[in-house]
C-alpha atoms as a PDB file:
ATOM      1  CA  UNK A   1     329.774 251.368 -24.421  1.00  0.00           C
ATOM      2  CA  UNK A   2     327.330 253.374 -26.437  1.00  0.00           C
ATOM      3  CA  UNK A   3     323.816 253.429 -25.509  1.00  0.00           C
ATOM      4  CA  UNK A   4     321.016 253.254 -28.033  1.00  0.00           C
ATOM      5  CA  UNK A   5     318.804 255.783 -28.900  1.00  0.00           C
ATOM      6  CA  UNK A   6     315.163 255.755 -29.761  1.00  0.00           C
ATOM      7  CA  UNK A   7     314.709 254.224 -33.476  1.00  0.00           C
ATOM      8  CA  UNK A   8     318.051 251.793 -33.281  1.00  0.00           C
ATOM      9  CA  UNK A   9     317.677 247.891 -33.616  1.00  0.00           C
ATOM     10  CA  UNK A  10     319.228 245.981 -31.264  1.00  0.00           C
ATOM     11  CA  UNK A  11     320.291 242.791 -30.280  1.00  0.00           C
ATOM     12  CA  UNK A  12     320.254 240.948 -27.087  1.00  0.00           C
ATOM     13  CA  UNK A  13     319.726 237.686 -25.365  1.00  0.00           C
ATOM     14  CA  UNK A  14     320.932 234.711 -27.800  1.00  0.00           C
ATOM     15  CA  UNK A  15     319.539 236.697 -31.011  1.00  0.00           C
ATOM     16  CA  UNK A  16     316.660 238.423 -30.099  1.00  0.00           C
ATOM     17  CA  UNK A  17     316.134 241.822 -32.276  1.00  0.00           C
ATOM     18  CA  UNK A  18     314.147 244.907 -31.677  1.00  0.00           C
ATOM     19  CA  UNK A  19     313.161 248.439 -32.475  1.00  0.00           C
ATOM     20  CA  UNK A  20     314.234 250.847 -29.251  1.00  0.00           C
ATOM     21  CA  UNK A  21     311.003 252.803 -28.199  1.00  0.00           C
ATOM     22  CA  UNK A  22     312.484 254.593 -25.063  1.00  0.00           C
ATOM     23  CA  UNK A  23     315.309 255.045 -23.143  1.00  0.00           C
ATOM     24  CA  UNK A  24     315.587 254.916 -19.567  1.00  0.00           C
ATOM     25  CA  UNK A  25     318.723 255.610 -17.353  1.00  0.00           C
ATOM     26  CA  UNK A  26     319.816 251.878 -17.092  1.00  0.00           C
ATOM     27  CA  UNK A  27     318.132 249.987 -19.874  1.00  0.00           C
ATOM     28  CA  UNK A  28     315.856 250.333 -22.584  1.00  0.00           C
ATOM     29  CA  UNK A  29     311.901 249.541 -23.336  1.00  0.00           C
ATOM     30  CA  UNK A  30     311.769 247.635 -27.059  1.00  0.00           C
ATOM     31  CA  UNK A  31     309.382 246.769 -29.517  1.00  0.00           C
ATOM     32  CA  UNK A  32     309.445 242.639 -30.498  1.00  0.00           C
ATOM     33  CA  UNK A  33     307.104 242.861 -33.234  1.00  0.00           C
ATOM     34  CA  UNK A  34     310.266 243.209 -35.352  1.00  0.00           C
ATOM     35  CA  UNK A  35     310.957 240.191 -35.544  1.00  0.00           C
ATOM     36  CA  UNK A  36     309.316 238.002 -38.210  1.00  0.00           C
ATOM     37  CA  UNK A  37     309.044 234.821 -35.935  1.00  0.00           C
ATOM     38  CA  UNK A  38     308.008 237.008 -33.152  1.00  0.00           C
ATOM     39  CA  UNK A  39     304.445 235.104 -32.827  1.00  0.00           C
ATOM     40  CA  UNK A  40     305.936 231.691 -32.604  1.00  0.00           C
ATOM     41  CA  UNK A  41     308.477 232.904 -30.209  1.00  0.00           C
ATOM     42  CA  UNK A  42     305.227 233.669 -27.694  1.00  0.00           C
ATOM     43  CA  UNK A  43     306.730 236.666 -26.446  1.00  0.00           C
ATOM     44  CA  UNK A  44     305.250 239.733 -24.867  1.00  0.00           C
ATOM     45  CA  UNK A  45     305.101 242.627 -27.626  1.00  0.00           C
ATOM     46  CA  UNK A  46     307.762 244.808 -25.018  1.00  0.00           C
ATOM     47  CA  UNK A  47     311.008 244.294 -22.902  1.00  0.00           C
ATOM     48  CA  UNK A  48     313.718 246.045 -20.730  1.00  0.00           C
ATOM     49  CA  UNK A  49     316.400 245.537 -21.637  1.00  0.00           C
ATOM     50  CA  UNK A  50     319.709 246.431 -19.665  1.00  0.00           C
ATOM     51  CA  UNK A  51     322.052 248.983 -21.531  1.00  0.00           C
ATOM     52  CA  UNK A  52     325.238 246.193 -20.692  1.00  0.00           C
ATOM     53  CA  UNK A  53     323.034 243.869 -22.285  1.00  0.00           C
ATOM     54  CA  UNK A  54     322.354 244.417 -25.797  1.00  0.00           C
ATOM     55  CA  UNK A  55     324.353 245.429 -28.890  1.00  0.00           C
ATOM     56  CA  UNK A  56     323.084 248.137 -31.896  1.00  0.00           C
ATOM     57  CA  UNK A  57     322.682 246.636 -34.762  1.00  0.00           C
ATOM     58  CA  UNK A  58     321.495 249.221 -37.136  1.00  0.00           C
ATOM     59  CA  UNK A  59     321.431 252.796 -35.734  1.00  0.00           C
ATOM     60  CA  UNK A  60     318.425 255.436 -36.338  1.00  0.00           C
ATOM     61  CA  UNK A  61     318.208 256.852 -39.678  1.00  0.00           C
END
């Protein structure tokens, strides 16, 4: 499994995208605010996400 670095979108949890803004030694801390429906999703602006549990979607340019 690779493990995202800072900058990479990811996915997780039934479609949910984000931009990676650190990483930690089991998961990662992402930015929501990627999204375009991200206000009428009512979700918090962050997450952790667990490194098992997402997939990179586009990697860091």
């Amino acid at each position: 499994m690779k493990i995202a670095e800072v900058g990479n979108l990811i996915e997780f949890k039934n479609g949910l995208q984000g931009i990676v803004e650190k990483v930690n030694e089991n998961s990662v801390i992402v930015d929501l605010t990627y999204m375009t429906n991200y206000r009428d999703l009512d979700l918090e602006q962050r997450t952790v996400v667990n490194h098992k549990n997402y997939t990179i979607i586009n990697p860091a340019m």
